[in-house]
N, C-alpha and C. Protein backbone atom coordinates (compact mmCIF):
# COMPACT_ATOMS: atom_id res chain seq x y z
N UNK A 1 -7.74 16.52 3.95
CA UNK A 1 -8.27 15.71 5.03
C UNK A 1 -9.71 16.08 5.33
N UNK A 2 -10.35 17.40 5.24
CA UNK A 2 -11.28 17.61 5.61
C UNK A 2 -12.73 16.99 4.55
N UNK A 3 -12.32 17.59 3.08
CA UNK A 3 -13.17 16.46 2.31
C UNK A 3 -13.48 15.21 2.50
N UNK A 4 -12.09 14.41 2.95
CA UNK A 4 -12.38 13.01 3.39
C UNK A 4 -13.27 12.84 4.49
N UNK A 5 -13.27 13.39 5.58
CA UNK A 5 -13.77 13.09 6.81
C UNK A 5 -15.32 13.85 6.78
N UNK A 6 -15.69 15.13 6.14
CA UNK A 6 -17.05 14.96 5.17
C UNK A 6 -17.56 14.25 4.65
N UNK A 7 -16.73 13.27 3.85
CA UNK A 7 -17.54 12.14 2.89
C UNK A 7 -17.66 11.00 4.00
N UNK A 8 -17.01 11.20 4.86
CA UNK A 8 -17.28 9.93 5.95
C UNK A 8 -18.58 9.82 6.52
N UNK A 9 -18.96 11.92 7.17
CA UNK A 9 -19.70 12.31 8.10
C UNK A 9 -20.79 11.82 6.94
N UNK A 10 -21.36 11.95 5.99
CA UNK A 10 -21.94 12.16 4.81
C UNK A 10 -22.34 10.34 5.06
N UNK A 11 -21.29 9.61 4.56
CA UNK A 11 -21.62 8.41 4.77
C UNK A 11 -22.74 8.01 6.29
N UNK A 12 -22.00 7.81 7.15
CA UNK A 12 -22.13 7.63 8.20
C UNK A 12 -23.84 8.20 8.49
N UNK A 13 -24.32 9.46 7.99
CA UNK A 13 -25.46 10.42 8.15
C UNK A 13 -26.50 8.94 7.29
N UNK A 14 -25.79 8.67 6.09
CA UNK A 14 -26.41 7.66 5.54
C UNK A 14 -27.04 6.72 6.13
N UNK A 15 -26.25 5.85 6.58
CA UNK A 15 -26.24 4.65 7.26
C UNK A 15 -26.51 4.57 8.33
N UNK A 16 -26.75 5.79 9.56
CA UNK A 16 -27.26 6.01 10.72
C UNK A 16 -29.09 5.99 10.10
N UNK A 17 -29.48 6.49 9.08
CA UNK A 17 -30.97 6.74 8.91
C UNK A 17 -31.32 5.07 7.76
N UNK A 18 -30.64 4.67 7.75
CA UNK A 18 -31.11 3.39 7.03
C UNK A 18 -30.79 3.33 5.58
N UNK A 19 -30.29 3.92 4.95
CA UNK A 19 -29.87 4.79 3.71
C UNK A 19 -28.62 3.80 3.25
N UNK A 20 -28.69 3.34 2.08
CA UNK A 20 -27.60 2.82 1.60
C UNK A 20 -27.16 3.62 0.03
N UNK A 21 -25.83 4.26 0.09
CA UNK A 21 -26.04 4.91 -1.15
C UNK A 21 -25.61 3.99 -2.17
N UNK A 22 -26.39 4.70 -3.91
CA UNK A 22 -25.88 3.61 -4.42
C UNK A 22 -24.67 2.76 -4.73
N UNK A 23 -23.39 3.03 -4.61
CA UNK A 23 -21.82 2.60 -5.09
C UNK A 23 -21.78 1.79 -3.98
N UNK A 24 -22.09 1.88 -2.79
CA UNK A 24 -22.43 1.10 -1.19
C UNK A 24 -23.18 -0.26 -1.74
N UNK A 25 -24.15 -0.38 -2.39
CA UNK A 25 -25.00 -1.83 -2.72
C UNK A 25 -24.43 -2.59 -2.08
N UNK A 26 -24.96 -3.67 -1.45
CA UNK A 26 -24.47 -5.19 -1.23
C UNK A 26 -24.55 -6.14 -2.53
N UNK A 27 -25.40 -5.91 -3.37
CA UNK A 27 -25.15 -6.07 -4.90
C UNK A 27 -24.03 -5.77 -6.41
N UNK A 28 -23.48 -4.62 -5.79
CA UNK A 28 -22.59 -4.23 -6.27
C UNK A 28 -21.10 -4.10 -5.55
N UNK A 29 -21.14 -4.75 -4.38
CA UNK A 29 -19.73 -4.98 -3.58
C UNK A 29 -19.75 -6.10 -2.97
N UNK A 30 -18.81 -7.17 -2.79
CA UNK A 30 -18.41 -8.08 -2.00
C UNK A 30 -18.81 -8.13 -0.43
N UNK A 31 -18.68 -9.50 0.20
CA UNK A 31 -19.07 -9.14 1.81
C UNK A 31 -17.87 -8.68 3.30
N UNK A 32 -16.62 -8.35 1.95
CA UNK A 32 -15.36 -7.47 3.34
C UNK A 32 -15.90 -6.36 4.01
N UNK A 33 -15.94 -6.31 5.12
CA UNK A 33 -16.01 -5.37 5.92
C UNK A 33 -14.93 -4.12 6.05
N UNK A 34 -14.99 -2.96 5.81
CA UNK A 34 -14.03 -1.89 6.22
C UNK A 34 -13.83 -1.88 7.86
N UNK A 35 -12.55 -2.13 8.53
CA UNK A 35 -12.47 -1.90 9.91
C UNK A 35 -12.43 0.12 9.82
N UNK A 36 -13.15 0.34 9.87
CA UNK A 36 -13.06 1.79 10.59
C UNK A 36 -13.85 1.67 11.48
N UNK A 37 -13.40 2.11 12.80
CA UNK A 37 -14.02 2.17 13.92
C UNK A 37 -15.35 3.45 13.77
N UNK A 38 -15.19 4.17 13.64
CA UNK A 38 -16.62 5.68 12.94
C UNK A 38 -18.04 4.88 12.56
N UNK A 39 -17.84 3.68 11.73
CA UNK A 39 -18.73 3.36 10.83
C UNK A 39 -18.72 1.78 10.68
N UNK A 40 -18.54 1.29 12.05
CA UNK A 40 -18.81 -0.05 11.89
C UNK A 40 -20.41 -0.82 12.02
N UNK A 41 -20.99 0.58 12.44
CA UNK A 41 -22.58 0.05 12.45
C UNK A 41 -23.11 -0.06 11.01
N UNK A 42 -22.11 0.05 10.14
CA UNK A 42 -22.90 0.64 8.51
C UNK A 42 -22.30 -0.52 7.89
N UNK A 43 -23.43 -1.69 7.72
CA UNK A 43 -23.26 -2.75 6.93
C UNK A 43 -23.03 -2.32 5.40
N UNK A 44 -23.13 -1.03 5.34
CA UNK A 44 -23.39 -1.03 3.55
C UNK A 44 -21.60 -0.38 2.87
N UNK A 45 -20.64 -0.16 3.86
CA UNK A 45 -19.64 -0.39 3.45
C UNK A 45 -18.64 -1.41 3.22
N UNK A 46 -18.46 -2.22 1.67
CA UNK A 46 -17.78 -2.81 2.07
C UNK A 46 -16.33 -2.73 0.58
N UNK A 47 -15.79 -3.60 0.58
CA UNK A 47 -14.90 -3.43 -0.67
C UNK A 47 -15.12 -4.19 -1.63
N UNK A 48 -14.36 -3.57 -3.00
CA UNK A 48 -14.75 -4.29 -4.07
C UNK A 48 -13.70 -5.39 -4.80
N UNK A 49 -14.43 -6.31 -5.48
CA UNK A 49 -13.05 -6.73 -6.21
C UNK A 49 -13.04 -6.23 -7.64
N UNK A 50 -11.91 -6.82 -7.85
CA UNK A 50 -11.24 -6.03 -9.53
C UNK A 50 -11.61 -7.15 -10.68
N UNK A 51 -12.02 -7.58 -11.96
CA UNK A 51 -11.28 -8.32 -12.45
C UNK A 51 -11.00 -7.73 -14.14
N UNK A 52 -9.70 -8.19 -13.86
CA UNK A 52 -8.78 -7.71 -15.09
C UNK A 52 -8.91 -8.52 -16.39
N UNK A 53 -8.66 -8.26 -17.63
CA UNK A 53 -8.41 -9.35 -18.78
C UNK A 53 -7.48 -9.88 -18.73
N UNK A 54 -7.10 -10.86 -19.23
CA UNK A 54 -5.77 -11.80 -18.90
C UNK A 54 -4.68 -10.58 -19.84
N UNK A 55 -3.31 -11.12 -19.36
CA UNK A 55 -2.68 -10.32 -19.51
C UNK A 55 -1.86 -10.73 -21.13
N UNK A 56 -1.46 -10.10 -22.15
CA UNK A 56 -1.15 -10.73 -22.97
C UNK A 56 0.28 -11.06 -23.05
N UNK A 57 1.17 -11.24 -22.12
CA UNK A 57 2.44 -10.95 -21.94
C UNK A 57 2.46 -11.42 -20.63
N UNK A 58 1.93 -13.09 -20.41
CA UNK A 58 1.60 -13.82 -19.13
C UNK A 58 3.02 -13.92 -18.79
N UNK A 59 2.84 -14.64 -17.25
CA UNK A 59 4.15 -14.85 -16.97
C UNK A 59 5.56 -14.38 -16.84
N UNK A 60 5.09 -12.95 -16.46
CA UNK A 60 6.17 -12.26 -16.26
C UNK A 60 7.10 -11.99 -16.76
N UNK A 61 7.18 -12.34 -18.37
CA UNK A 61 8.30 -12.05 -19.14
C UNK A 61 8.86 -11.04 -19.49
N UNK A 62 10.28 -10.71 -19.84
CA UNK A 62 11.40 -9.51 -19.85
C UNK A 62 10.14 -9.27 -21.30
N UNK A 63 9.31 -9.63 -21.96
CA UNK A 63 8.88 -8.42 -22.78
C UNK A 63 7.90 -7.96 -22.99
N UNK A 64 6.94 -8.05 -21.41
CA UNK A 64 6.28 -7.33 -21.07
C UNK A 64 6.78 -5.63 -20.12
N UNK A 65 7.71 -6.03 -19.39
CA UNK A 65 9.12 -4.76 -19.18
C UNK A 65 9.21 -4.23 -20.09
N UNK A 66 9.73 -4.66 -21.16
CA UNK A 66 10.16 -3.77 -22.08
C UNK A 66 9.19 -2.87 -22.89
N UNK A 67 7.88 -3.71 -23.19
CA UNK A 67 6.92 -3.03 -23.63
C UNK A 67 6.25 -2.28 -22.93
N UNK A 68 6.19 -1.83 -21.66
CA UNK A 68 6.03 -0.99 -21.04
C UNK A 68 6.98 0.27 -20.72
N UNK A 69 8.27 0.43 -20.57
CA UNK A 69 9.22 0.89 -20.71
C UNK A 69 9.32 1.82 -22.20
N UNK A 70 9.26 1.26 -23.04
CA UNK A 70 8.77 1.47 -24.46
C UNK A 70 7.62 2.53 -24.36
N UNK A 71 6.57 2.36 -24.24
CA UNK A 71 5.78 2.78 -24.21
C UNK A 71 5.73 4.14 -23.60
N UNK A 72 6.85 4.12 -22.53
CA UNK A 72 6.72 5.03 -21.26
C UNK A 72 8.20 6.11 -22.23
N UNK A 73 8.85 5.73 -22.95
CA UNK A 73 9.97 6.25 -23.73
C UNK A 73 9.34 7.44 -24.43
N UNK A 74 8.16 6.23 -25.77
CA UNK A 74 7.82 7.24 -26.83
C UNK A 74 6.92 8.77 -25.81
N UNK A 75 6.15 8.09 -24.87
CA UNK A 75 5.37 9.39 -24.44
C UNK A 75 6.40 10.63 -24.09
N UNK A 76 6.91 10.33 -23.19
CA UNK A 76 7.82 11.27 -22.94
C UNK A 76 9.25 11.80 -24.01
N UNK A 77 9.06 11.09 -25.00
CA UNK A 77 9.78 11.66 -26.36
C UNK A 77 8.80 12.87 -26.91
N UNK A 78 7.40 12.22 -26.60
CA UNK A 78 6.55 13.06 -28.00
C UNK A 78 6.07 14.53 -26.66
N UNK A 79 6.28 14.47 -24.93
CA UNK A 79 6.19 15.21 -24.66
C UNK A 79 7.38 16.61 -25.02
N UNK A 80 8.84 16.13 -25.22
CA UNK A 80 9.92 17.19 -25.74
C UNK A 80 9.92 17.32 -27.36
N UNK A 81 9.09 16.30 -28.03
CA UNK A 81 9.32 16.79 -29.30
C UNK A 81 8.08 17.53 -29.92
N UNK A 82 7.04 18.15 -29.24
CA UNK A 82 5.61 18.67 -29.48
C UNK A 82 6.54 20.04 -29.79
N UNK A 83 6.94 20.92 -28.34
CA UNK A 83 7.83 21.75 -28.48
C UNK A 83 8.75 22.47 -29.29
N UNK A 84 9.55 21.01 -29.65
CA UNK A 84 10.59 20.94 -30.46
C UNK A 84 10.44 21.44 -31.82
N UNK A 85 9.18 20.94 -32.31
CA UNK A 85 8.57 20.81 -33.11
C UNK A 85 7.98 21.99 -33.87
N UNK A 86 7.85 22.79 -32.58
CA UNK A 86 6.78 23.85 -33.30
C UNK A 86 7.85 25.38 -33.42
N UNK A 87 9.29 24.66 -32.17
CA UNK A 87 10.13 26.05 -32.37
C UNK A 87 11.19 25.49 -33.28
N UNK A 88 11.17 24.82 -33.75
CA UNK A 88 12.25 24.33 -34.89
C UNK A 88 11.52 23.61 -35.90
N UNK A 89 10.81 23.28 -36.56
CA UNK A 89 10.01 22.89 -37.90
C UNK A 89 11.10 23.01 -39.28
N UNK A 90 10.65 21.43 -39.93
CA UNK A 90 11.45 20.92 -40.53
C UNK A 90 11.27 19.38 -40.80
N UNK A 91 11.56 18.62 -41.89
CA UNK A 91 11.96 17.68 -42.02
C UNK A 91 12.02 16.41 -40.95
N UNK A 92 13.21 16.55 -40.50
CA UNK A 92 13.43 15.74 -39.26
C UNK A 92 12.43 15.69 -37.82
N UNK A 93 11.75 16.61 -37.89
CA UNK A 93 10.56 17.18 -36.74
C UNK A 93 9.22 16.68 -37.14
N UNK A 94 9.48 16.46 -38.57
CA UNK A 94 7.75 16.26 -39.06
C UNK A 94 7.93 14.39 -39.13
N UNK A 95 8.90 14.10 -39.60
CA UNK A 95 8.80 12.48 -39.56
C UNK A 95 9.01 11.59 -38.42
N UNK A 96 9.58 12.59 -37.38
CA UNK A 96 9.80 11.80 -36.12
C UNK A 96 8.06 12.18 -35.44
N UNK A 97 8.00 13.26 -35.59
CA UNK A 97 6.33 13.34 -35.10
C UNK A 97 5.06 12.11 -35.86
N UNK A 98 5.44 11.60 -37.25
CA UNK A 98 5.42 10.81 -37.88
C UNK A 98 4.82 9.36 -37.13
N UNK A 99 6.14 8.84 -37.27
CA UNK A 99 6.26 7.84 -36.11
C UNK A 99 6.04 7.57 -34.86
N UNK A 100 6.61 8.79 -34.11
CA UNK A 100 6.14 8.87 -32.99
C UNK A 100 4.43 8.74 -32.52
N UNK A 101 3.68 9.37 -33.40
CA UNK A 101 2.53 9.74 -33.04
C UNK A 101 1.56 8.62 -33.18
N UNK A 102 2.17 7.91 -34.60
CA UNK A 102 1.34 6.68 -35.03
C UNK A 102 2.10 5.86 -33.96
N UNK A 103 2.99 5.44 -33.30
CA UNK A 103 3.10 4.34 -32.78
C UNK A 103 2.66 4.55 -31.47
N UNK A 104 2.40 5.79 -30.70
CA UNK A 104 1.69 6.01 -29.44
C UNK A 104 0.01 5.35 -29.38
N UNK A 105 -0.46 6.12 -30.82
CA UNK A 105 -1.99 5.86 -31.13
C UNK A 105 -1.97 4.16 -31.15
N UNK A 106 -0.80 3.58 -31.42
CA UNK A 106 -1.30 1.95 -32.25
C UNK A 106 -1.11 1.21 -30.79
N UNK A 107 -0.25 1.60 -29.80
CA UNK A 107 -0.14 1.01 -28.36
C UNK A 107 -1.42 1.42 -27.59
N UNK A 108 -1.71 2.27 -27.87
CA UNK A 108 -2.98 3.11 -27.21
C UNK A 108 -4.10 2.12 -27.40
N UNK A 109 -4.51 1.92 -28.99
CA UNK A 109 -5.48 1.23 -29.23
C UNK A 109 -5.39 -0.27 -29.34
N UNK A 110 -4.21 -0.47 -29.21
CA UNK A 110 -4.13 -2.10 -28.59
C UNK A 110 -4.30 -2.26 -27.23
N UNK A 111 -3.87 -1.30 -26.63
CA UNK A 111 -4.75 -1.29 -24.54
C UNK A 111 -6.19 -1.72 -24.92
N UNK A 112 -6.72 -0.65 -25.84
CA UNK A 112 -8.58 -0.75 -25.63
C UNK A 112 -8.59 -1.98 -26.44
N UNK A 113 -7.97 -2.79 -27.20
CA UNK A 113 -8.31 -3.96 -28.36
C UNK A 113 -8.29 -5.05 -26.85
N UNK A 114 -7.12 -4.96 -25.91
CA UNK A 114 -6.73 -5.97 -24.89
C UNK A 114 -7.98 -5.90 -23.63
N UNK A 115 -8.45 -4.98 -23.58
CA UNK A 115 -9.81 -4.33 -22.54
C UNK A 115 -10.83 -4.84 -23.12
N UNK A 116 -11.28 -4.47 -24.31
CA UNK A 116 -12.97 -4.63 -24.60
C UNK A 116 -12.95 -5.12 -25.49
N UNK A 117 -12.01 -6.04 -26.24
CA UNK A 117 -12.15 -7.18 -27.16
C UNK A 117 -12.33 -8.51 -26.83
N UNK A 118 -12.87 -9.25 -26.84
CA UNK A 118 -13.08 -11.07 -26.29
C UNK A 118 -13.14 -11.76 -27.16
N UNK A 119 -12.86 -12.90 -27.43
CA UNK A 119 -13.27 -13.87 -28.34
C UNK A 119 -11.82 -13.60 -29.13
N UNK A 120 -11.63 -15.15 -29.16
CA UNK A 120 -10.15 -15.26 -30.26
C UNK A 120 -10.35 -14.45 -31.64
N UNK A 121 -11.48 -15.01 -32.33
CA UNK A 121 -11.56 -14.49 -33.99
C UNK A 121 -11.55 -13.01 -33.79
N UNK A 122 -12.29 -12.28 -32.66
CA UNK A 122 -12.59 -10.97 -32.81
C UNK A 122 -11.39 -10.21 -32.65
N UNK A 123 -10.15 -11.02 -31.49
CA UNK A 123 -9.18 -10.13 -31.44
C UNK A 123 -8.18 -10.41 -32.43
N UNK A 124 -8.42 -11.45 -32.65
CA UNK A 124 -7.41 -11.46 -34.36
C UNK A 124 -7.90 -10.46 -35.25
N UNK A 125 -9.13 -10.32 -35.85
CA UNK A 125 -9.71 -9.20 -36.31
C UNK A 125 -9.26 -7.91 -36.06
N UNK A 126 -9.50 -7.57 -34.51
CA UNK A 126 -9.49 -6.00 -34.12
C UNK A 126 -7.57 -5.50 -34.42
N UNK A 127 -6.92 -6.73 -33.63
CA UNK A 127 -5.57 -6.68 -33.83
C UNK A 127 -4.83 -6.48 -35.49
N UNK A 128 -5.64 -7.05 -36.35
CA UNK A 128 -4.90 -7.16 -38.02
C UNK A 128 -5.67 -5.63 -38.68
N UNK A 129 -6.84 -4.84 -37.89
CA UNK A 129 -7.34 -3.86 -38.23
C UNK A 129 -6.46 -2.70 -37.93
N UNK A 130 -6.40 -2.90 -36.92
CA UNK A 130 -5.32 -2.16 -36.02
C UNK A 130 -4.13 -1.83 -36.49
N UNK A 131 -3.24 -3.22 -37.13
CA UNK A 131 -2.02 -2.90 -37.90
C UNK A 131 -2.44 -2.20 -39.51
N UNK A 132 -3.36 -2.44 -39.75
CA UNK A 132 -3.62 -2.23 -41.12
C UNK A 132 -3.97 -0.24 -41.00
N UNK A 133 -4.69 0.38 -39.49
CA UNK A 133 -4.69 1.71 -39.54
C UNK A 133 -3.46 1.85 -39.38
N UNK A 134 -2.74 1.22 -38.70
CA UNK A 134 -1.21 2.04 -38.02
C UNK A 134 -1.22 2.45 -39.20
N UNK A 135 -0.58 1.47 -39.78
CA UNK A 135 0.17 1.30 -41.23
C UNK A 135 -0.12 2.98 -42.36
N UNK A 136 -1.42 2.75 -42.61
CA UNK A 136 -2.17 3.76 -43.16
C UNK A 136 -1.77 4.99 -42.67
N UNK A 137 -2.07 5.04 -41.01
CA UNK A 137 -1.85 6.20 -40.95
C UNK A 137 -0.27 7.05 -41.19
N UNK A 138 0.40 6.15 -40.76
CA UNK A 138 1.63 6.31 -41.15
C UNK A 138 2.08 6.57 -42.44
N UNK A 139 1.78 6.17 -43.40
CA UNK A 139 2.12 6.25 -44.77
C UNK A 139 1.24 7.50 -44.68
N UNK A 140 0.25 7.56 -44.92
CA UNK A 140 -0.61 9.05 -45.36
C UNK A 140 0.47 10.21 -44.12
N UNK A 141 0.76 10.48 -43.33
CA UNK A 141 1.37 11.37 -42.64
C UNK A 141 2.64 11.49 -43.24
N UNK A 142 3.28 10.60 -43.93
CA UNK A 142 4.62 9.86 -44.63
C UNK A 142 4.22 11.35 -45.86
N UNK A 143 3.30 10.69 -46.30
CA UNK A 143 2.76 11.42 -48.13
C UNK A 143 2.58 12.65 -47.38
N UNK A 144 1.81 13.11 -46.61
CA UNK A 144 1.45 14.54 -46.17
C UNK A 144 2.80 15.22 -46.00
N UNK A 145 4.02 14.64 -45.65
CA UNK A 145 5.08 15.27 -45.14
C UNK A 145 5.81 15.61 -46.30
N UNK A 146 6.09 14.93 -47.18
CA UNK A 146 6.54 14.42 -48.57
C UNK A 146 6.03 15.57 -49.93
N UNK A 147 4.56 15.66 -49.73
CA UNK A 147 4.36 15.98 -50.39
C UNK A 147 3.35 17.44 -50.55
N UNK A 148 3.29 17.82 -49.29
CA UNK A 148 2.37 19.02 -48.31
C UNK A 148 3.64 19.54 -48.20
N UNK A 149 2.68 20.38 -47.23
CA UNK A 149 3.65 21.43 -45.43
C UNK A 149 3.86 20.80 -44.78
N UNK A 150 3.80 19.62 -44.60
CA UNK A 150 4.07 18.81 -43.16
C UNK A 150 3.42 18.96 -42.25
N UNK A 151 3.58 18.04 -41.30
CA UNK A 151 2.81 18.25 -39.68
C UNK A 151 3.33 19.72 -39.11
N UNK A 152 4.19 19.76 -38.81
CA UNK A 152 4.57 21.24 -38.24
C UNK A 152 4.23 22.58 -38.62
N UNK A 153 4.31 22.43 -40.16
CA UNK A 153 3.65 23.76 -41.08
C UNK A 153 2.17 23.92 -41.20
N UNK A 154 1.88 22.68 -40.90
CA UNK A 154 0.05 22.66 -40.83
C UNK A 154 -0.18 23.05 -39.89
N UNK A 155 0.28 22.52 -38.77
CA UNK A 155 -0.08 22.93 -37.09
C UNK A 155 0.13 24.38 -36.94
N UNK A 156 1.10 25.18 -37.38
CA UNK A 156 1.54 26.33 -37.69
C UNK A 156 0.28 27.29 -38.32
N UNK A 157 0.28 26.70 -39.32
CA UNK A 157 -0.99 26.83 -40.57
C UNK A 157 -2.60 27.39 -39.61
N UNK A 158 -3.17 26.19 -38.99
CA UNK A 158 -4.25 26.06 -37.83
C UNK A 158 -3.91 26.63 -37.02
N UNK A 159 -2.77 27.30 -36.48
CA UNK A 159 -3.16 28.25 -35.27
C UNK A 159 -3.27 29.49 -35.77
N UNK A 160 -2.73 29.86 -36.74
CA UNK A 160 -2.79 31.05 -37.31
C UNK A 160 -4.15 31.86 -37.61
N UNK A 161 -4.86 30.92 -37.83
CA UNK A 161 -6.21 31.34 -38.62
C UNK A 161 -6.91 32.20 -37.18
């Protein structure tokens, strides 16, 4: 509480001497007013709006749930199988880390493809690039497991040194 009511006093010190800081702009925020009674003489607080990319999974459909749910599964799989992994090493530990890892990275980088990609051709592009690393990476971790130490014996390997 006390940080907060610092950054207020702080504000307020602002806006009593004519001072608008910069994140405050009337250029860079909308014209809502904050009701706090402290700081209603300080035109330079106000709120911002958001805007989001459209969503690709409009309309509320059961498989946008699920793909979130999903998503929220593998993390917390690959949080008990990091562990798992390093006190039991093996086979079954290195290919589920496998999968697991590439399909966290390929949801991951379809967030940033859905964020900072625009334009139809480009996200068809970024999206068929995207499957084409999964893919890759997967198979090469596939061959590394196959035909190496595996993920676990490497990781093993690198801390050792």
């Amino acid at each position: 509480r006390g940080g907060a009511m610092a950054a207020v006093g702080r504000l307020g010190w602002y806006c009593s001497r004519g001072l608008t800081p910069f994140l405050l702009n009337r250029n860079l925020l909308t014209s809502h007013r904050i009701a706090t009674a402290s700081l209603q003489n300080c035109p330079a607080l106000l709120t911002s709006q958001f805007h989001i990319s459209p969503n690709r999974y409009a309309g509320g459909s059961k498989a946008a749930s699920l793909h979130w749910t999903s998503e929220r599964v593998v993390s917390v799989v690959l949080l008990g199988l990091l562990p798992a992994a390093y006190l039991y090493p093996g086979p079954a530990a290195d290919y589920s880390l496998a999968a697991a890892l590439t399909l966290h990275g390929h949801w991951g980088l379809g967030q940033v493809i859905t964020d900072y990609v625009h334009g139809d051709l480009k996200v068809k592009l970024a999206n068929i690039s995207l499957f084409g690393l999964s893919a890759v990476t997967f198979a090469g971790l596939c061959y590394f497991n196959y035909h190496d130490v595996g993920i676990c014996k490497a990781v093993t390997m690198l801390w050792s040194l």
